[in-house]
N, C-alpha and C. Protein backbone atom coordinates (compact mmCIF):
# COMPACT_ATOMS: atom_id res chain seq x y z
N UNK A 1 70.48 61.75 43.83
CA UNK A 1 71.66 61.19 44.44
C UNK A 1 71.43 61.10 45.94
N UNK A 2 71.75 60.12 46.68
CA UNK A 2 71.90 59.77 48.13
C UNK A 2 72.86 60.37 48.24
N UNK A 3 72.84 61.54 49.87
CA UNK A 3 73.95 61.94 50.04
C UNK A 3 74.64 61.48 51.57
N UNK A 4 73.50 60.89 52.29
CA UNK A 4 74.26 60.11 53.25
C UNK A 4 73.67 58.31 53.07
N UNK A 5 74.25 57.31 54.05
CA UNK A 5 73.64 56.09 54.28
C UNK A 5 74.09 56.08 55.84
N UNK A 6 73.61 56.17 56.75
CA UNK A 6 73.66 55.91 57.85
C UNK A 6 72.96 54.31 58.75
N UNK A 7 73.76 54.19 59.12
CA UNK A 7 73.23 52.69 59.62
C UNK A 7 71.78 52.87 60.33
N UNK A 8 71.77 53.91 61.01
CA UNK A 8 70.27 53.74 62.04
C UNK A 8 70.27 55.50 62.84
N UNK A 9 69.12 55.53 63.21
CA UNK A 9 68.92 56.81 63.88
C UNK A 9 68.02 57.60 63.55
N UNK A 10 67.83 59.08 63.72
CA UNK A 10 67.36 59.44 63.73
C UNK A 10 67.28 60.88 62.61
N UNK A 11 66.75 60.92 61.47
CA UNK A 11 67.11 62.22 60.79
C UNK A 11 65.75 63.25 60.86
N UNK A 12 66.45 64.77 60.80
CA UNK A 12 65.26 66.00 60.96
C UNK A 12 64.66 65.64 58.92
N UNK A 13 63.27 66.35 58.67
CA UNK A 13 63.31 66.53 57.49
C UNK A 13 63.58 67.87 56.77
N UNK A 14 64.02 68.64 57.42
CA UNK A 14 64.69 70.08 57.25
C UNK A 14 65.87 69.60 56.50
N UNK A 15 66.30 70.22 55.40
CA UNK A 15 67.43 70.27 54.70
C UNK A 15 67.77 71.80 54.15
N UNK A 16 68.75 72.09 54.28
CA UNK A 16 69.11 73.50 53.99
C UNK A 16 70.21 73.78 53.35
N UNK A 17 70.55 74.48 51.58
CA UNK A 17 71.52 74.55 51.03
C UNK A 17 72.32 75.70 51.42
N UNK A 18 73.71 75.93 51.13
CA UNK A 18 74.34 77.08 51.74
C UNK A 18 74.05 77.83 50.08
N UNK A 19 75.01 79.05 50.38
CA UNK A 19 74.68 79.78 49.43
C UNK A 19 75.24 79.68 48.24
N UNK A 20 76.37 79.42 47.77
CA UNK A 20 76.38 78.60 46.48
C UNK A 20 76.31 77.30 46.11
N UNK A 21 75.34 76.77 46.96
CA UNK A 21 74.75 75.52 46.65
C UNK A 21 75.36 74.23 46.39
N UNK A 22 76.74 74.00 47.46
CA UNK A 22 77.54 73.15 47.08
C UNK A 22 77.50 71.92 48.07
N UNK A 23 76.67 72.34 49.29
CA UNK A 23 76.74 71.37 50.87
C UNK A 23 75.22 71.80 50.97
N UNK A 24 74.63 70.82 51.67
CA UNK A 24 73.67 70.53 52.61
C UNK A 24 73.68 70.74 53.86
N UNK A 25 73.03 70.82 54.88
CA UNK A 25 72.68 71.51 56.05
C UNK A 25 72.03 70.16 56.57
N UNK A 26 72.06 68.98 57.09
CA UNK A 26 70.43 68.64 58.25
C UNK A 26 70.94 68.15 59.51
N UNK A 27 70.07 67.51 60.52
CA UNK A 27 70.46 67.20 61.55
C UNK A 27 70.00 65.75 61.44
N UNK A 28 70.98 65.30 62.37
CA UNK A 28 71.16 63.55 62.75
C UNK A 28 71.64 63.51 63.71
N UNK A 29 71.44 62.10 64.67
CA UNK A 29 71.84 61.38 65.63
C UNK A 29 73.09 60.24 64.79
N UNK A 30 73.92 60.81 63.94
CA UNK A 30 74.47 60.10 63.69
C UNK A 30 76.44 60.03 63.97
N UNK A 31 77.42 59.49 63.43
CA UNK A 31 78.63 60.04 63.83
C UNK A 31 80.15 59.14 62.54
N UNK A 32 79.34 60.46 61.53
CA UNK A 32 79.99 59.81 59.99
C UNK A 32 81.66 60.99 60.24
N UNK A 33 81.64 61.29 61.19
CA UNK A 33 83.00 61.98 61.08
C UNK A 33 83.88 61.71 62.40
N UNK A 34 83.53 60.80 62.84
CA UNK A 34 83.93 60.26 64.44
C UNK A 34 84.24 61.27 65.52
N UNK A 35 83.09 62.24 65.39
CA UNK A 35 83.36 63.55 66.68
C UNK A 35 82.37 63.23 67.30
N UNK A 36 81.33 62.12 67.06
CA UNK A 36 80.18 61.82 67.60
C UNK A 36 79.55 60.58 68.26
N UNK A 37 80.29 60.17 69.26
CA UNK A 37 80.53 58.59 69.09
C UNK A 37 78.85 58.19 70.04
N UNK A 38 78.66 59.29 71.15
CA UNK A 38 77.74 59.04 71.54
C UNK A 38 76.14 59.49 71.48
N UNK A 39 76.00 59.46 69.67
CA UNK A 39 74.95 59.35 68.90
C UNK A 39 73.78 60.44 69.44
N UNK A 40 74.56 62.05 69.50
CA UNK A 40 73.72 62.91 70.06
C UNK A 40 73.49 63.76 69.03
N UNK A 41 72.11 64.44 68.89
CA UNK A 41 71.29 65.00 67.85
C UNK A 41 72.36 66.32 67.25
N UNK A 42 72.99 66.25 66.42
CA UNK A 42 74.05 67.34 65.90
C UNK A 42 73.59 68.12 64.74
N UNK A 43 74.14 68.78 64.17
CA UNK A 43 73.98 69.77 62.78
C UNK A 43 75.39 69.35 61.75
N UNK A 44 75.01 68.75 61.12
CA UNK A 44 75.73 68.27 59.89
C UNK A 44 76.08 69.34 58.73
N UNK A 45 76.95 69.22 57.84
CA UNK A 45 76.72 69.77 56.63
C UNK A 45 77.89 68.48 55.36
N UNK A 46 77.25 68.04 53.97
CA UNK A 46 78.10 67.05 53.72
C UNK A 46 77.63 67.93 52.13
N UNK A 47 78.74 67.23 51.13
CA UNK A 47 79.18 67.99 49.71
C UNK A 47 77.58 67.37 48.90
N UNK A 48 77.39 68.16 47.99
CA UNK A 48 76.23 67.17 46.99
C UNK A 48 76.69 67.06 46.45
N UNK A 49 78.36 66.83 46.49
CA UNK A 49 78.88 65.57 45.23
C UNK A 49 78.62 64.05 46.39
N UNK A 50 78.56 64.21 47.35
CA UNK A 50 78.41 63.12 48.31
C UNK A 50 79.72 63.75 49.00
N UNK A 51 79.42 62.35 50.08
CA UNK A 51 80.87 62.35 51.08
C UNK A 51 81.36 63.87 51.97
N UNK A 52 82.57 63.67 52.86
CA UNK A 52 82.96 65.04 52.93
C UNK A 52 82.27 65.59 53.55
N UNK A 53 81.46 65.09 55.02
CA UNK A 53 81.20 65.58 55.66
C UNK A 53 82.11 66.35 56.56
N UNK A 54 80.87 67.01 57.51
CA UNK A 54 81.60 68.16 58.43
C UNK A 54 80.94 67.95 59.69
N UNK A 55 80.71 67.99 60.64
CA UNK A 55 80.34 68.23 62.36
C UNK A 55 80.42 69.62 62.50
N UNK A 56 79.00 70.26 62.56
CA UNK A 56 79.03 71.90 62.85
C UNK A 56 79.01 72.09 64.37
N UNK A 57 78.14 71.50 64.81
CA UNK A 57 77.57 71.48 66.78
C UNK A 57 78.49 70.37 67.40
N UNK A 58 78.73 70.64 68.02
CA UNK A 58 79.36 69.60 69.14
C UNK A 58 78.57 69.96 70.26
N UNK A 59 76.96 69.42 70.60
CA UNK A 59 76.41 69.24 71.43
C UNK A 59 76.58 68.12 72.97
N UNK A 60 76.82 68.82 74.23
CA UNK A 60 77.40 67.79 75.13
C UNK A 60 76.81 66.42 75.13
N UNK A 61 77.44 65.15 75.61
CA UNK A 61 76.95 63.93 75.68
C UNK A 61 75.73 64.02 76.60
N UNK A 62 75.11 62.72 76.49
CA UNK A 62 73.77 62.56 77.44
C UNK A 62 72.34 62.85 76.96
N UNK A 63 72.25 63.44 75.77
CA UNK A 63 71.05 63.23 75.10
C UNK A 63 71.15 62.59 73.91
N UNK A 64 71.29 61.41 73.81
CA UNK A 64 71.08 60.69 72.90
C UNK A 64 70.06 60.78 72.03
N UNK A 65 70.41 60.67 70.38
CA UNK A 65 68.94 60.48 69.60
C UNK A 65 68.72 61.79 69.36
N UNK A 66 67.83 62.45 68.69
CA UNK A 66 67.56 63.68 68.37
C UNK A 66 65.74 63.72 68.54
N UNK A 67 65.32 62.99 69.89
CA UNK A 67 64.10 63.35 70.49
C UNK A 67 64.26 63.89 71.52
N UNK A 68 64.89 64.24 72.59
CA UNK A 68 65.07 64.92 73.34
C UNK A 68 65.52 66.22 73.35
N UNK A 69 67.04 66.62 72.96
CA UNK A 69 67.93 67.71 73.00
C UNK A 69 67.88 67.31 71.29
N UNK A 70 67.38 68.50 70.93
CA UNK A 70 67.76 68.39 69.46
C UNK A 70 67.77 70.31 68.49
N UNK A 71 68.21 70.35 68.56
CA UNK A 71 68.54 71.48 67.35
C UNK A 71 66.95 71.44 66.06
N UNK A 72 66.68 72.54 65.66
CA UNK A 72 65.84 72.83 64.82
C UNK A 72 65.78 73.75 63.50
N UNK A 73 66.77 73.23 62.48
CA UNK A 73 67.13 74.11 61.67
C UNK A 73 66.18 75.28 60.96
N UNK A 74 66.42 76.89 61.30
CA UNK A 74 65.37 77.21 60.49
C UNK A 74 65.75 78.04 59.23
N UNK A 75 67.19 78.50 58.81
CA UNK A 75 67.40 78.94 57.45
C UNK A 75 69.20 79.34 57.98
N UNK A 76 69.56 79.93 56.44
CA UNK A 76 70.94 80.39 56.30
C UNK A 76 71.06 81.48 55.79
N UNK A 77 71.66 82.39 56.29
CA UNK A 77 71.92 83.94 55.71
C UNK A 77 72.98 83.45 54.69
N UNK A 78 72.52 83.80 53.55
CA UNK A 78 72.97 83.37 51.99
C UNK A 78 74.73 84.50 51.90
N UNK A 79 74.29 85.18 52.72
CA UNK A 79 75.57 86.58 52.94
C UNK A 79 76.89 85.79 53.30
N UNK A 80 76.97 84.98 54.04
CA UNK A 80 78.14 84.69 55.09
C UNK A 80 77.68 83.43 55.62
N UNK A 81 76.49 82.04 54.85
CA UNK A 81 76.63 80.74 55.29
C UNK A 81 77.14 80.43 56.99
N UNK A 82 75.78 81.71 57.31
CA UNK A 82 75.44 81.73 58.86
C UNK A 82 74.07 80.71 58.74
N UNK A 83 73.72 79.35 59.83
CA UNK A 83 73.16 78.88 59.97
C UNK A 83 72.06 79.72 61.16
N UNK A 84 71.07 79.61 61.13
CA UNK A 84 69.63 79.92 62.23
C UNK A 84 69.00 79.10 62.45
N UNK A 85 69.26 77.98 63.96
CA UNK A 85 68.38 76.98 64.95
C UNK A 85 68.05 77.93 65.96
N UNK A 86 66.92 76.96 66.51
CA UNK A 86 66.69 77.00 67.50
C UNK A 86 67.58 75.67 68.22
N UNK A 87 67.16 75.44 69.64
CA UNK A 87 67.53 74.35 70.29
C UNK A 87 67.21 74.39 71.80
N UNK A 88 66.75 73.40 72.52
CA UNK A 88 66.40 73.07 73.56
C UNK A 88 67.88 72.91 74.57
N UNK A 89 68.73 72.65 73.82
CA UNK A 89 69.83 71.85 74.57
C UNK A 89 70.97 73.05 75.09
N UNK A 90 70.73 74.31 75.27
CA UNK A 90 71.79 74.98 75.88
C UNK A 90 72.96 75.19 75.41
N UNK A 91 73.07 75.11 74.09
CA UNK A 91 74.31 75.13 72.99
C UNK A 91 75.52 76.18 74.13
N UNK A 92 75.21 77.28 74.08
CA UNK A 92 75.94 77.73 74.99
C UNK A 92 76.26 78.15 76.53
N UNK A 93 75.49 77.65 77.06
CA UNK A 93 75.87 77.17 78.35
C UNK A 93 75.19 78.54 79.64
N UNK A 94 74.03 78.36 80.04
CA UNK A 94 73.42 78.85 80.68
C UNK A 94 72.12 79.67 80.33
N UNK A 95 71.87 79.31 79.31
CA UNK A 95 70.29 79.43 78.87
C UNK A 95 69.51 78.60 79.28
N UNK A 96 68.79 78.74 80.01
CA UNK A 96 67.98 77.43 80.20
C UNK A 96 66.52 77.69 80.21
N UNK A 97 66.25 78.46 79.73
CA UNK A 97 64.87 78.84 79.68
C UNK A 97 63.94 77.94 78.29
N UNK A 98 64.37 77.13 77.56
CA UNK A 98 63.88 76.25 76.76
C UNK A 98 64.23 77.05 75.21
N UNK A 99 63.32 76.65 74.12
CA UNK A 99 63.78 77.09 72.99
C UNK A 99 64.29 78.45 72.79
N UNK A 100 65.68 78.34 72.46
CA UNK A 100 65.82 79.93 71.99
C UNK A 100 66.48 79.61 70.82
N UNK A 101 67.01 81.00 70.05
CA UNK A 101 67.32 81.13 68.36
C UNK A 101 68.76 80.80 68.93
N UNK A 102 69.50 80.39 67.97
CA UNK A 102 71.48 80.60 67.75
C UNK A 102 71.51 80.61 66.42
N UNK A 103 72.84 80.90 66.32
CA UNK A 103 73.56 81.20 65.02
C UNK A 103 74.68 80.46 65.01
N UNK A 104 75.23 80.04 63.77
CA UNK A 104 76.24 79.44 63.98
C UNK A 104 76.66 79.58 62.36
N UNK A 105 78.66 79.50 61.78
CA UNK A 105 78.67 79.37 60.85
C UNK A 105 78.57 77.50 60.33
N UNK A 106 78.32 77.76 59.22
CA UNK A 106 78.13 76.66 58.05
C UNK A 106 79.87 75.71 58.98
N UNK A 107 80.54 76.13 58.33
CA UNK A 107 82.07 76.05 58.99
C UNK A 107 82.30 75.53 60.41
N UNK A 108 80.95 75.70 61.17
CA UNK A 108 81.44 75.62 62.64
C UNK A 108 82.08 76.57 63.19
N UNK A 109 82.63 76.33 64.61
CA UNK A 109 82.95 77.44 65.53
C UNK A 109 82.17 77.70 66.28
N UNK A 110 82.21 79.06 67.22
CA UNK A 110 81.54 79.56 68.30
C UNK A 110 79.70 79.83 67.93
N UNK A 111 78.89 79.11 68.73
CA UNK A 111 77.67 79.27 68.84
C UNK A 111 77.18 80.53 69.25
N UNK A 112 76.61 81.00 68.53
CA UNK A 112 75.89 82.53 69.29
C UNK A 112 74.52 82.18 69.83
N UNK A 113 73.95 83.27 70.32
CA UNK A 113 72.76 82.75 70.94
C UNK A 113 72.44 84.38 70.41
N UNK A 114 71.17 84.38 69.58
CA UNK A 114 70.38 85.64 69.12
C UNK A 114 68.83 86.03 70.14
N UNK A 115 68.63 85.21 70.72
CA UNK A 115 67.32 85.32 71.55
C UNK A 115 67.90 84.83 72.85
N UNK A 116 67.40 85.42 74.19
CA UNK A 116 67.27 84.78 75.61
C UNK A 116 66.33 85.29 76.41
N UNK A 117 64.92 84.71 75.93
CA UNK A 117 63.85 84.95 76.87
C UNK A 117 63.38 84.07 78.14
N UNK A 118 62.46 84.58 78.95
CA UNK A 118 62.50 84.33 80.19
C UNK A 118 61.98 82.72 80.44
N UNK A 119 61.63 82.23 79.33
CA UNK A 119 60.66 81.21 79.28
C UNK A 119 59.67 80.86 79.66
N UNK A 120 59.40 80.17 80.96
CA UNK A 120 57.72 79.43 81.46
C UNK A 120 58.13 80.32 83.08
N UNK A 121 57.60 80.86 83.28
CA UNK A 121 57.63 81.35 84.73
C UNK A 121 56.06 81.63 85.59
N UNK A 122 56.29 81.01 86.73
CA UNK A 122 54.79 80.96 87.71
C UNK A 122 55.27 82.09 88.54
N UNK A 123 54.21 83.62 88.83
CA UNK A 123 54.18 84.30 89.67
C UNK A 123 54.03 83.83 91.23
N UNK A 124 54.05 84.44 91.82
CA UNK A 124 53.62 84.30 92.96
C UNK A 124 52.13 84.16 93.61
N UNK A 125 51.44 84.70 92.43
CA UNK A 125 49.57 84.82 92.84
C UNK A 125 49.48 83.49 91.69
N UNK A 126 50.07 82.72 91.04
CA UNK A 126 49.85 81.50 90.70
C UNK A 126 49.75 81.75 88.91
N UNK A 127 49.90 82.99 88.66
CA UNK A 127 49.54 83.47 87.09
C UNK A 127 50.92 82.88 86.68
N UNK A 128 50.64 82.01 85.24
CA UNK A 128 51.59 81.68 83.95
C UNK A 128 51.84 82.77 83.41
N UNK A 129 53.55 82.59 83.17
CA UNK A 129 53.84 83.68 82.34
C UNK A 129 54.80 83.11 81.11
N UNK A 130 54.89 83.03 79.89
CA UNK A 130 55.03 82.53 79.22
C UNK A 130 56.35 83.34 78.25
N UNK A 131 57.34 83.71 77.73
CA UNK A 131 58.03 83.92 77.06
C UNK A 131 59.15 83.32 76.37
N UNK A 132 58.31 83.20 74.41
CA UNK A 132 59.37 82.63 74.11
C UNK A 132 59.71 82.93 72.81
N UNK A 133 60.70 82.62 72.42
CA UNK A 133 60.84 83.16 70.36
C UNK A 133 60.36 82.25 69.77
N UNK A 134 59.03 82.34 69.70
CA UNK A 134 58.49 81.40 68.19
C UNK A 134 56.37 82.23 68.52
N UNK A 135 56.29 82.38 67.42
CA UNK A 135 56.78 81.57 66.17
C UNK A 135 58.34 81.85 65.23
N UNK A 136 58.86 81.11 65.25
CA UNK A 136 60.34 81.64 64.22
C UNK A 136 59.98 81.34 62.73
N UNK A 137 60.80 82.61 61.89
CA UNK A 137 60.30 82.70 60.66
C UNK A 137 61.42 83.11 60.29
N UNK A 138 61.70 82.85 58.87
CA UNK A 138 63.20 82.79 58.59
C UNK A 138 62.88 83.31 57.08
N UNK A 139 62.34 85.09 57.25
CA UNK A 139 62.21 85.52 55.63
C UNK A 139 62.94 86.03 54.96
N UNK A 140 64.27 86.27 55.36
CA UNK A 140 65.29 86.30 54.31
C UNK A 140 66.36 86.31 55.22
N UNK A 141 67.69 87.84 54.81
CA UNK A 141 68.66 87.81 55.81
C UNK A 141 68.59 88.27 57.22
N UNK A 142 68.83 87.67 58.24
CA UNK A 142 68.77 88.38 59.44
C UNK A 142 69.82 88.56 60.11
């Protein structure tokens, strides 16, 4: 069964079921629930009877497309249909150190942020210093 048709854009190939297996999880540049008009890389979840979508992220305008600012789904705590991305885009507002983990429910609501490392930093004697959460691995509940 097709569970979306979207006119154009951009889809992740990550798909992720919640825990009684009734909705889908992926990300698109798309805006099938009109919270999204300016076609920025979001976290979806829609019924596998079809239809009946939902808007989990409300990521700010200005990155269009889901090549730039985009979310990276990496699993769901089967407990409580808690979602685990990463994301480039600062979901909550003063991270800026590049990829870190969040949480979020299936449902939507408040974004957590589970990681905030220092990211890419140049010393002063010119040495790279590098800190970041990945590799991310998503082996069961976390």
């Amino acid at each position: 069964m097709q569970l979306t048709n979207f006119p154009r854009g951009t889809y992740h190939e990550t798909v992720l079921l919640n825990a009684d297996h009734t909705r889908a999880v992926f990300m698109a540049d798309a805006d099938p629930t009109g919270e999204n008009p300016q076609s920025n890389c979001q976290l979806f979840s829609v019924s596998l009877l079809g239809g009946d979508f939902d808007q989990i992220t409300h990521f700010r305008p200005g990155n269009t497309g889901c090549t730039g600012c985009s979310p990276a789904l990496l699993g769901i705590e089967t407990s409580n249909d808690t979602i685990l991305f990463s994301s480039n885009c600062d979901p909550v507002g003063g991270i800026l150190n590049g990829n870190e983990l969040f949480a979020v429910s299936i449902a939507g609501g408040e974004i957590r942020a589970v990681t905030e490392t220092r990211g890419i930093e140049m010393s002063s004697l010119g040495r790279l210093s590098v800190q970041l959460p990945s590799p991310a691995m998503y082996p069961g509940a976390f």
